[in-house]
C-alpha atoms as a PDB file:
ATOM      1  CA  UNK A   1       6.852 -10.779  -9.697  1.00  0.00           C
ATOM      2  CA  UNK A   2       9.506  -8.955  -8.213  1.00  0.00           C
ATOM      3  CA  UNK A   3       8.066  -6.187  -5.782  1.00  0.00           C
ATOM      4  CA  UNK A   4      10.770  -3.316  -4.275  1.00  0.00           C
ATOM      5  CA  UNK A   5       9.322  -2.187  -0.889  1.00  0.00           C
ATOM      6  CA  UNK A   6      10.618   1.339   0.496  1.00  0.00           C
ATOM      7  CA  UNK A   7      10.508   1.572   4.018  1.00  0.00           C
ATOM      8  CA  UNK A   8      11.407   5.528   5.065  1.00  0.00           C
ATOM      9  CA  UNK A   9      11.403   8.166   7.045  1.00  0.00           C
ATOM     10  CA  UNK A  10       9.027  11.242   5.824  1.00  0.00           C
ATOM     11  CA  UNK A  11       9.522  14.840   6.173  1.00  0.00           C
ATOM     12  CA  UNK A  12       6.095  15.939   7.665  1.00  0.00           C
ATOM     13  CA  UNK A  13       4.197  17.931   4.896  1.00  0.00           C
ATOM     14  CA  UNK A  14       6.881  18.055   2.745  1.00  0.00           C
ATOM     15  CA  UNK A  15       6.349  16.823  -0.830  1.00  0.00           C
ATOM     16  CA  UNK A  16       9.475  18.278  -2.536  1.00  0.00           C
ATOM     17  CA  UNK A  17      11.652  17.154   0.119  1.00  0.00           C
ATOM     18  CA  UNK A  18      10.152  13.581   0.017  1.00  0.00           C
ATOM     19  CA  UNK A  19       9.542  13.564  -4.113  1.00  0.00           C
ATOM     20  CA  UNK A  20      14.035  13.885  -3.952  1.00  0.00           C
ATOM     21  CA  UNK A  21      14.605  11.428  -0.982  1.00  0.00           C
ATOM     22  CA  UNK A  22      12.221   8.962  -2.728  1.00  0.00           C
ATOM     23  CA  UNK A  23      13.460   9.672  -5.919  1.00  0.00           C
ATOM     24  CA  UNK A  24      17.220   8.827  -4.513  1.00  0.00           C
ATOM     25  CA  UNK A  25      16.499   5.542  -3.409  1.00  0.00           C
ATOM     26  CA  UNK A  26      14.492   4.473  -6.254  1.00  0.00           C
ATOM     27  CA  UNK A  27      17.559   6.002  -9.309  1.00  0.00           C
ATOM     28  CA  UNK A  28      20.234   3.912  -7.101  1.00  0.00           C
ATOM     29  CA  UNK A  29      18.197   0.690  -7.404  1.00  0.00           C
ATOM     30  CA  UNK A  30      20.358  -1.372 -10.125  1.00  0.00           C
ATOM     31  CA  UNK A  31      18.316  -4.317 -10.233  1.00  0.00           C
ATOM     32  CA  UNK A  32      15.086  -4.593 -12.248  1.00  0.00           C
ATOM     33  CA  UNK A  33      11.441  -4.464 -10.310  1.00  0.00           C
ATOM     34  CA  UNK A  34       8.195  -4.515 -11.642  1.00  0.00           C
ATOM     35  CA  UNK A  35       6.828  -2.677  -8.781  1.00  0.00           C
ATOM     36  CA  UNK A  36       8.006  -0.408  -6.417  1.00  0.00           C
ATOM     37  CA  UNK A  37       5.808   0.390  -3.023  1.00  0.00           C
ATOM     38  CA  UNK A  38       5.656   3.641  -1.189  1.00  0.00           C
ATOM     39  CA  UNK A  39       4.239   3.856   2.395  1.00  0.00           C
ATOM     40  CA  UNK A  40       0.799   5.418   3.361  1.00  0.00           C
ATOM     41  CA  UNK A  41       0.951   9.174   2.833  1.00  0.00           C
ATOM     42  CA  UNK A  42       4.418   9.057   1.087  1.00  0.00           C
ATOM     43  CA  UNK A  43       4.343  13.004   0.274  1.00  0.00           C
ATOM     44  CA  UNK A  44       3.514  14.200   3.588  1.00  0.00           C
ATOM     45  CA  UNK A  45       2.988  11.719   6.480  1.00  0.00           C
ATOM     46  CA  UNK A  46       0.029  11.453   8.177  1.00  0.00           C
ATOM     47  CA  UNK A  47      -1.219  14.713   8.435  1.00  0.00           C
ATOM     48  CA  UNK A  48      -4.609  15.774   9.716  1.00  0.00           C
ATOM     49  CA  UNK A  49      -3.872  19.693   7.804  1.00  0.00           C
ATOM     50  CA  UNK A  50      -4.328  18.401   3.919  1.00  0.00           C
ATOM     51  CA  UNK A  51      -5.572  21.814   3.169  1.00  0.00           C
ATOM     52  CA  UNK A  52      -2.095  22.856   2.732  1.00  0.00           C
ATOM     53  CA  UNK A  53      -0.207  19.789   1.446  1.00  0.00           C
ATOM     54  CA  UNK A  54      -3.275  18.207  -1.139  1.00  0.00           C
ATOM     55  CA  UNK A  55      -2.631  18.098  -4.894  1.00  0.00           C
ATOM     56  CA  UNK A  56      -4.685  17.338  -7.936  1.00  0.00           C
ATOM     57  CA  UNK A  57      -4.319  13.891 -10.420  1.00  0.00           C
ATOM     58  CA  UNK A  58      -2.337  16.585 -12.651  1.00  0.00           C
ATOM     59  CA  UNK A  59      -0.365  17.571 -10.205  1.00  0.00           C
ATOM     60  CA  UNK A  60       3.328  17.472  -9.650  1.00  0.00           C
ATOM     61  CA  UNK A  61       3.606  14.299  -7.511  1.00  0.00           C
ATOM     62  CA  UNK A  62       1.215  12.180 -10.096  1.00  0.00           C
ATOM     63  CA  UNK A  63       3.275  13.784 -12.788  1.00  0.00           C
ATOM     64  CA  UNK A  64       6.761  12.589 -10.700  1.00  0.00           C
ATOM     65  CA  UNK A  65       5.247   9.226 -10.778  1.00  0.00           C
ATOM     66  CA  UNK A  66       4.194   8.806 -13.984  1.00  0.00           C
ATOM     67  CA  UNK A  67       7.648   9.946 -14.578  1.00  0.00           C
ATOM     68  CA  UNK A  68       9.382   7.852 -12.179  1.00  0.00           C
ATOM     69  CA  UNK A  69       7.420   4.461 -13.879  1.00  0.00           C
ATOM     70  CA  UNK A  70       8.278   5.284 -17.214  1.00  0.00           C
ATOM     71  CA  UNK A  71      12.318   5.743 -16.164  1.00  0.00           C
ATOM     72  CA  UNK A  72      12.284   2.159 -14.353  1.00  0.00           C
ATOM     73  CA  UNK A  73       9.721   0.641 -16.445  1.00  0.00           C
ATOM     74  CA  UNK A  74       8.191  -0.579 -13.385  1.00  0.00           C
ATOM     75  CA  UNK A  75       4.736   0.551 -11.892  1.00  0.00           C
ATOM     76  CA  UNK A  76       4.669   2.320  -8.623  1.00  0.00           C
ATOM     77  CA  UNK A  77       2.107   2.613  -5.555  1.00  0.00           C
ATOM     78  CA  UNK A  78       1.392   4.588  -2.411  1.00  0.00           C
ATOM     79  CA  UNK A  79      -1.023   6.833  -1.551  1.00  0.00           C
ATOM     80  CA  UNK A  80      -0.908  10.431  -1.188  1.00  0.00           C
ATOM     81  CA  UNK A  81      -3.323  13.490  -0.395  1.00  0.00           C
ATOM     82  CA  UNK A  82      -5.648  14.613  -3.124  1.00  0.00           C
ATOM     83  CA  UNK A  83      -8.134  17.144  -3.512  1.00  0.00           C
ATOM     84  CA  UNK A  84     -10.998  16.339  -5.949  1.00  0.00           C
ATOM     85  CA  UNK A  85     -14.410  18.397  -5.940  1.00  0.00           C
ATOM     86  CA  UNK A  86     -13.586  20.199  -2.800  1.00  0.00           C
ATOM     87  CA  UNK A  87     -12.876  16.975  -0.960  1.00  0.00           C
ATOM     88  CA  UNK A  88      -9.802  15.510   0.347  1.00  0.00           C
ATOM     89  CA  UNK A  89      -8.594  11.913  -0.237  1.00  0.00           C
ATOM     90  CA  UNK A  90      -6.068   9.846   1.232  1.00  0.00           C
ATOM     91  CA  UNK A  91      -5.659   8.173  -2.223  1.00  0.00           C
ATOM     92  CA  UNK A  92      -3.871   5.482  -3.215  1.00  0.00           C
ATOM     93  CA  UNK A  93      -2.259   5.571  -6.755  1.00  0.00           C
ATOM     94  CA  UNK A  94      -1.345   2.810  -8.572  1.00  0.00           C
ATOM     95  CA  UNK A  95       0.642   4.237 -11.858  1.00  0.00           C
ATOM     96  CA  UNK A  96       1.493   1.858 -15.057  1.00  0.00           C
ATOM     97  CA  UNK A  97       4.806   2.145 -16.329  1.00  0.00           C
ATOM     98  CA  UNK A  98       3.270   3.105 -19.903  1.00  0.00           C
ATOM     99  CA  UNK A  99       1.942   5.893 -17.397  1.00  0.00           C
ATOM    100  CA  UNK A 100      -2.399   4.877 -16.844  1.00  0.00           C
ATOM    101  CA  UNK A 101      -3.113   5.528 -13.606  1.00  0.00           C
ATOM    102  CA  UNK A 102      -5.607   3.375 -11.403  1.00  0.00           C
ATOM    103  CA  UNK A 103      -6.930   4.890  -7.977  1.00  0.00           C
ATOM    104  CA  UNK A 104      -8.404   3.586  -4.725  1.00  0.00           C
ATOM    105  CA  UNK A 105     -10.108   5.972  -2.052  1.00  0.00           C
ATOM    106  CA  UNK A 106      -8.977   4.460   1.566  1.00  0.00           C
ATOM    107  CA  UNK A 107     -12.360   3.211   2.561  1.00  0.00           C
ATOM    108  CA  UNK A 108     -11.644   2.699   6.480  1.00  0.00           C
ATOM    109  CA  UNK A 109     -10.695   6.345   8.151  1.00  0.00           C
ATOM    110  CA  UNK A 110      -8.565   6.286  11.046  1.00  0.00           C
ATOM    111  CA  UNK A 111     -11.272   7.657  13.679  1.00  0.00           C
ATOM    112  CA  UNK A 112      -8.803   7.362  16.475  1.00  0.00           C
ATOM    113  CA  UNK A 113      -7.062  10.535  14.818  1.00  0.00           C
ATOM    114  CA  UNK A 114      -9.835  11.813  13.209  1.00  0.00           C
ATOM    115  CA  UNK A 115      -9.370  11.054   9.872  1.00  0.00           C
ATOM    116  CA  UNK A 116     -12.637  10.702   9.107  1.00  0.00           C
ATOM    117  CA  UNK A 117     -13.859  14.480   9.971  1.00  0.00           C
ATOM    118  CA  UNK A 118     -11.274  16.045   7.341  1.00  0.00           C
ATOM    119  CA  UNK A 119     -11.460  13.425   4.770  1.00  0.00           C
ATOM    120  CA  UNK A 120     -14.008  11.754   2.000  1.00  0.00           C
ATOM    121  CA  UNK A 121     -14.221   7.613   2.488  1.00  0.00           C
ATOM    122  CA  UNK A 122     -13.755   5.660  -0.553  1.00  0.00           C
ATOM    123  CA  UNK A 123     -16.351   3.279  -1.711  1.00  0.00           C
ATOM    124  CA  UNK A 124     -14.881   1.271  -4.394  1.00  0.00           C
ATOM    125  CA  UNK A 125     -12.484  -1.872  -4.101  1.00  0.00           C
ATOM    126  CA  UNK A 126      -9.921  -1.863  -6.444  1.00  0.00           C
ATOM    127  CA  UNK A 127      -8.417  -4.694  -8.547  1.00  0.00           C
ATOM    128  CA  UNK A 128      -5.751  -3.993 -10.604  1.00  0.00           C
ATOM    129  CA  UNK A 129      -4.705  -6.372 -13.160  1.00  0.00           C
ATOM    130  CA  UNK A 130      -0.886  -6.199 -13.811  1.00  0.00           C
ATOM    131  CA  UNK A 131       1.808  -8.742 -15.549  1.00  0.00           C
ATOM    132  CA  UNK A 132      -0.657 -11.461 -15.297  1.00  0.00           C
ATOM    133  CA  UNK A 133      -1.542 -10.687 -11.440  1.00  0.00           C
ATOM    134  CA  UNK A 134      -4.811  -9.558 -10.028  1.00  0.00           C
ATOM    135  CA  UNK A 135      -4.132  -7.064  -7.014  1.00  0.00           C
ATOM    136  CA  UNK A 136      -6.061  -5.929  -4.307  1.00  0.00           C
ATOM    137  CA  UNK A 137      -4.411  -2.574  -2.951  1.00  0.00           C
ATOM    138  CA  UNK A 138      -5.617  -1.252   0.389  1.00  0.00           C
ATOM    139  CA  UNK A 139      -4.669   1.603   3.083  1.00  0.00           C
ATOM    140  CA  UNK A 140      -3.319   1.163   7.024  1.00  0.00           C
ATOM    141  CA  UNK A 141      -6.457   0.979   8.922  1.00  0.00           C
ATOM    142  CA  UNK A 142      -8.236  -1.115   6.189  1.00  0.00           C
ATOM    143  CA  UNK A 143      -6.107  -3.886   7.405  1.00  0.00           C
ATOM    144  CA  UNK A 144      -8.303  -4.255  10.861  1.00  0.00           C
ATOM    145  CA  UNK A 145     -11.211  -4.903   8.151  1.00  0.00           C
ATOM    146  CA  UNK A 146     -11.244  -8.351   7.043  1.00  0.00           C
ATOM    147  CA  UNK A 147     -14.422  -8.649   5.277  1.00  0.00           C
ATOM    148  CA  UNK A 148     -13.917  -5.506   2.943  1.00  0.00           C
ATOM    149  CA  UNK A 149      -9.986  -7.155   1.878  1.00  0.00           C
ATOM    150  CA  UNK A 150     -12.345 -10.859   1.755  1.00  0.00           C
ATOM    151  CA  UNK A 151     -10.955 -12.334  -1.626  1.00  0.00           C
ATOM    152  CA  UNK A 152     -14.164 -12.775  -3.668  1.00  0.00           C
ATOM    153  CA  UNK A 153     -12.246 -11.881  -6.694  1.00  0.00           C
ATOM    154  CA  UNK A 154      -9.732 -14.157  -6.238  1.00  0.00           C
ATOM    155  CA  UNK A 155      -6.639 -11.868  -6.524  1.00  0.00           C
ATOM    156  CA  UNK A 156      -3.567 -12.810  -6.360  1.00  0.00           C
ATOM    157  CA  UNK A 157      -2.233 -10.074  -3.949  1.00  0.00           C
ATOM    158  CA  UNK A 158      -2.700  -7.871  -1.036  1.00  0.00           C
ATOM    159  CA  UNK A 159      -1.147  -4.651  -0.883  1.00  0.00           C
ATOM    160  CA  UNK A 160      -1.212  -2.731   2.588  1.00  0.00           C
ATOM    161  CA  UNK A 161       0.461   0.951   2.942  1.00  0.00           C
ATOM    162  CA  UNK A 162       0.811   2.746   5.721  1.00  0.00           C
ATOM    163  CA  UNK A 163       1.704   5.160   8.826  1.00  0.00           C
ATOM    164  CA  UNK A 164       1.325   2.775  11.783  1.00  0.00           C
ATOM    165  CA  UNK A 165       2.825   3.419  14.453  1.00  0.00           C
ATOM    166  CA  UNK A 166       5.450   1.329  16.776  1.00  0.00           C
ATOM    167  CA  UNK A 167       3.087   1.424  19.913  1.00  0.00           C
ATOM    168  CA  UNK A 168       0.665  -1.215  17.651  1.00  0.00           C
ATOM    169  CA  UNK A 169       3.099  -2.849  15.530  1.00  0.00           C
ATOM    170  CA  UNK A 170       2.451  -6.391  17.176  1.00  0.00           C
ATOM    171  CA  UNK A 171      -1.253  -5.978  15.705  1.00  0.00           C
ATOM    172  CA  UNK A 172      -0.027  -5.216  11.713  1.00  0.00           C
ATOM    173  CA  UNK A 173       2.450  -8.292  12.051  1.00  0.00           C
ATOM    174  CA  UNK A 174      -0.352 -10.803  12.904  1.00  0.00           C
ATOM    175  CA  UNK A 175      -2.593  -8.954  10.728  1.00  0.00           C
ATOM    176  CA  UNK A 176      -0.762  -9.415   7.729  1.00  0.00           C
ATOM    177  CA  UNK A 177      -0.189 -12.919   8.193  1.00  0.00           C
ATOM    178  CA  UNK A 178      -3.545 -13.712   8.760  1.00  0.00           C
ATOM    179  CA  UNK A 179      -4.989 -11.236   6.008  1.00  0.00           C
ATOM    180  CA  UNK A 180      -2.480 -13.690   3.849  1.00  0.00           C
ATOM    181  CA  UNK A 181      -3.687 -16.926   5.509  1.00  0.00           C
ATOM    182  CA  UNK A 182      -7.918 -16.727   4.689  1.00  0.00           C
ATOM    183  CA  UNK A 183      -7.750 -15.339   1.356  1.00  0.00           C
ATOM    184  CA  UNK A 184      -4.582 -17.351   0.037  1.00  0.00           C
ATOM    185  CA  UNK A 185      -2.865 -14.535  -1.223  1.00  0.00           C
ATOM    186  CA  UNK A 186       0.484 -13.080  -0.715  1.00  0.00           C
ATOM    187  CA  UNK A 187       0.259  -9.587   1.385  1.00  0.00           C
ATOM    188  CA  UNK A 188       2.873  -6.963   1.154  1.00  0.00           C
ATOM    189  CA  UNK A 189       2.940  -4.380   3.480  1.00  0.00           C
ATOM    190  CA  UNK A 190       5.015  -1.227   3.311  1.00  0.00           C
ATOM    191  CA  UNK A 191       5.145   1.426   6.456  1.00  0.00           C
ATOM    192  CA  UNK A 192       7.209   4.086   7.374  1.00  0.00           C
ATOM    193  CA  UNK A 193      10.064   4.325  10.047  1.00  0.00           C
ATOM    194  CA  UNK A 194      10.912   7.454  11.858  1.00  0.00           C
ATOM    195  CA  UNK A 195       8.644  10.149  13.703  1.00  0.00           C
ATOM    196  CA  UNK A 196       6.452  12.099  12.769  1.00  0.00           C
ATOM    197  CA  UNK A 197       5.151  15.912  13.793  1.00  0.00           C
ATOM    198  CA  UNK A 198       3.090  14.318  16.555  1.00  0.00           C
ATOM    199  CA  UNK A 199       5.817  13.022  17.912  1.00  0.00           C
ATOM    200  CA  UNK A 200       4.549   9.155  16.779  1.00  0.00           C
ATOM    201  CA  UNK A 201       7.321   6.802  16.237  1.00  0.00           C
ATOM    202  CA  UNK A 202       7.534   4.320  13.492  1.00  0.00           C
ATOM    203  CA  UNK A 203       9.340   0.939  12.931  1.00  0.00           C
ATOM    204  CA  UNK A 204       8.679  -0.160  10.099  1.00  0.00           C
ATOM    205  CA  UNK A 205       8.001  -4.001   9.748  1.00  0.00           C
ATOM    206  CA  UNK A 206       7.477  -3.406   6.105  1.00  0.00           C
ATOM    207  CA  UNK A 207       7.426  -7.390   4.996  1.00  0.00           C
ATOM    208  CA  UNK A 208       6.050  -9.866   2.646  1.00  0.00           C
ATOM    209  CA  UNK A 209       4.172 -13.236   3.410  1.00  0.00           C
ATOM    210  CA  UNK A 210       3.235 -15.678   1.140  1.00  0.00           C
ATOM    211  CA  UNK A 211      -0.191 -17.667   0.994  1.00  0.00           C
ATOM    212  CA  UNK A 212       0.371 -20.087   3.914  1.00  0.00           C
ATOM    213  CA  UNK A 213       1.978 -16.814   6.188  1.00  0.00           C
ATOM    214  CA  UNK A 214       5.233 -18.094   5.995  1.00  0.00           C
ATOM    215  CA  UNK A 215       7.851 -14.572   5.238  1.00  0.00           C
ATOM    216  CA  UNK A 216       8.815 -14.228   1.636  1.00  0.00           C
ATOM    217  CA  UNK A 217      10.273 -11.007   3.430  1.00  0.00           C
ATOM    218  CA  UNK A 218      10.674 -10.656   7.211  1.00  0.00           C
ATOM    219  CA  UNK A 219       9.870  -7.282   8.914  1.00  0.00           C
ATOM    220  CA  UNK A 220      12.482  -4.897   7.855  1.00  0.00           C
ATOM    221  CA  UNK A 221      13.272  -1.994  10.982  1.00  0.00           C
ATOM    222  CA  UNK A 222      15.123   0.293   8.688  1.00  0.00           C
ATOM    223  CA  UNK A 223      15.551   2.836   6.308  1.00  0.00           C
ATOM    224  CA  UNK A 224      16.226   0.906   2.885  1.00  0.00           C
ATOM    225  CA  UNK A 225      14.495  -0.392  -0.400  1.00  0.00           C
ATOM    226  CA  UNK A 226      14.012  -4.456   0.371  1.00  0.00           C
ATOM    227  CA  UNK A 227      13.067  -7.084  -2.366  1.00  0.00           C
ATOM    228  CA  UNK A 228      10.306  -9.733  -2.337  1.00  0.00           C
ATOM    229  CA  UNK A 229      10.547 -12.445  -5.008  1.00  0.00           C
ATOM    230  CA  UNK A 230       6.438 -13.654  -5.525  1.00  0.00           C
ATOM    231  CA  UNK A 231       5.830 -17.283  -7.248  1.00  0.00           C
ATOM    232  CA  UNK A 232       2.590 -17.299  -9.116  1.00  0.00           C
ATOM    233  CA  UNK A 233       3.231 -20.871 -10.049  1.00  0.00           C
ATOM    234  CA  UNK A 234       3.248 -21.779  -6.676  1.00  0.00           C
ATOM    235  CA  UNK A 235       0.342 -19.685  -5.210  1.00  0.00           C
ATOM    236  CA  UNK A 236      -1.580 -21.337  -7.718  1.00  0.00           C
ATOM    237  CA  UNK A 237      -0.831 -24.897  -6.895  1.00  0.00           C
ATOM    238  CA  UNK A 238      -1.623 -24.483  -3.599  1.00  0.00           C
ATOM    239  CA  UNK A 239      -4.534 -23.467  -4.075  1.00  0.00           C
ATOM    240  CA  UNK A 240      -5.801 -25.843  -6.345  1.00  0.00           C
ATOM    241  CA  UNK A 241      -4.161 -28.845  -4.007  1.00  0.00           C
ATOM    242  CA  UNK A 242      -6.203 -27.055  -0.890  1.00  0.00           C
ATOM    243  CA  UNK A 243      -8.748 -25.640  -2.323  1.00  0.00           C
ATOM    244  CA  UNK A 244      -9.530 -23.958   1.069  1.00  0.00           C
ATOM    245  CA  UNK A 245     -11.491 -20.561  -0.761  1.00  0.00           C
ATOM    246  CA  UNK A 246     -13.654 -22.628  -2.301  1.00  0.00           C
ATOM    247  CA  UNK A 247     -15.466 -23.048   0.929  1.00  0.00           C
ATOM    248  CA  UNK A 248     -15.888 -19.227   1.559  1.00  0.00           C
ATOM    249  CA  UNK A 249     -18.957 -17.543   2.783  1.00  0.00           C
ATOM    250  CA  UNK A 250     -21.056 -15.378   0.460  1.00  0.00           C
ATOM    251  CA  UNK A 251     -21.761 -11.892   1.777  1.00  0.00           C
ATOM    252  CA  UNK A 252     -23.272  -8.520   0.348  1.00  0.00           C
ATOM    253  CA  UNK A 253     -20.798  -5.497   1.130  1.00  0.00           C
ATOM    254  CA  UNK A 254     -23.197  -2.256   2.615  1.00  0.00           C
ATOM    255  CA  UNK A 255     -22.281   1.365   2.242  1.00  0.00           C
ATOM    256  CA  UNK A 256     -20.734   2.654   5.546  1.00  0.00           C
END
C-alpha cells in the first residue's frame, strides 16, 4: 500500500481556505496513492469554538472528500468537526474512493484543553477493511492509550492524526514506535506544522514505522505531501516467524 501523508499548516477555523490549500497539494500529486492522510482537525485546527466551524456528514467538506477520492481514486482520512444530534464530534472520516464513508468518534478528549467539556467521546473502535488491509484509525491523544489501540483484531495498520504540539513532540515519536512495536503493525502518523490561534507551535514529525519500529518514513518537519511504501508480505512473515501477539493478554474494554 502506498499511503501519501500531508503534513501542513492550517488556517485556524477556516474550512474554505484549508478545503483549496489541501486541495492544491493533493491535484499536484502525479504519482498514484491509495490513501491520502490529513492531520487532526484538517478544516479548522484545533479549536475549542466548533459552534461556528462544525458541519454535517452532507456537508460541504464530506462532499469535497467524497469528491476529492473519486478524482484520485484513492481513499482519504482526517478528522474534522461535526455536529450530529446537537453534539459536536471531532470525527474522523475515512472516505472510499467509490465514495462510502466509514467514521470513528475520537474516544480519548484532550482534557488538558478541555476538549472534553465541548465535545461528545466516541465509543466505537473502528476497523476499516481496505485493498486487502485491516486498519485501525485513531485521533492525537488516543495515542497515550495503549490498551484501547491493543490489536485484538489483528489489523494490519495504525493510523494516528493529529494537532500535537512541538513542546511534546519527543512523547508522539516514541509513542508511535512503540504503538508499532506491541501490536506488530505499521503506524502512520500525520500532524500539522505551523501555529495555531493559541499561539501553539507545531513540527510536524508526521512519519511511518513499520512492525519492528524501524522508519518506513522518518519524521518529516515541513510543509509537503511525503510517501510511505507498506509491505503486507512482509508484515505478515514476521509475524508468523515471531509470533509475538500470540502471547497477548485478554482484556474486556469498559465504557469511560
Amino acid at each position: 500500500m502506498k499511503i501519501a501523508i500531508v503534513q501542513s499548516s492550517l488556517s485556524w477555523e477556516n474550512p474554505k481556505a484549508n478545503r483549496n490549500y489541501l486541495g492544491e497539494k493533493i491535484n499536484a500529486i502525479t504519482e498514484k496513492a491509495d490513501l491520502i492522510v490529513f492531520p487532526e482537525m484538517f478544516t479548522t485546527g484545533f479549536t475549542m469554538n466548533p459552534s461556528a466551524v462544525a458541519e454535517t456528514m452532507q456537508g460541504e467538506t464530506i462532499l469535497w472528500l467524497q469528491s476529492l477520492a473519486q478524482a484520485k481514486n484513492s481513499a482519504i482520512t482526517g478528522s474534522l468537526i461535526i455536529k450530529e444530534n446537537n453534539n459536536f464530534y471531532n470525527r474522523l472520516v475515512f472516505i472510499f474512493p467509490s465514495g462510502e464513508i466509514q467514521y470513528y468518534d475520537k474516544r480519548h478528549l484532550f482534557t488538558l484543553a478541555g476538549e472534553d467539556k465541548v465535545y461528545t467521546s466516541g465509543t466505537q473502535k473502528l476497523i476499516v477493511d481496505y485493498l486487502g488491509w485491516k486498519i485501525c484509525p485513531l485521533v492525537c491523544y488516543d495515542l497515550r492509550f495503549p490498551v484501547f489501540a491493543r490489536n485484538s483484531e489483528e489489523y494490519d495498520l495504525l493510523i494516528y492524526v493529529a494537532n500535537w504540539p512541538k513542546p511534546r513532540i519527543n512523547a508522539w515519536d516514541i509513542l508511535l514506535q512503540a504503538r508499532s512495536v506491541e501490536n506488530m503493525c505499521y503506524t502512520v502518523g500525520v500532524n500539522r506544522i505551523g501555529k495555531d490561534q493559541n499561539n501553539l507551535e507545531y513540527v510536524g514529525h508526521s512519519q511511518a514505522v513499520d512492525f519492528i519500529g524501524n522508519y518506513v518514513l522518518e519524521p518529516q518537519e515541513t510543509d509537503g505531501v511525503f510517501f510511505a511504501e507498506l509491505d503486507k508480505k512482509q508484515l505478515l512473515e514476521t509475524r508468523l516467524k515471531l509470533g509475538f501477539l500470540n502471547d497477548r493478554d485478554s482484556f474486556e474494554l469498559k465504557s469511560l
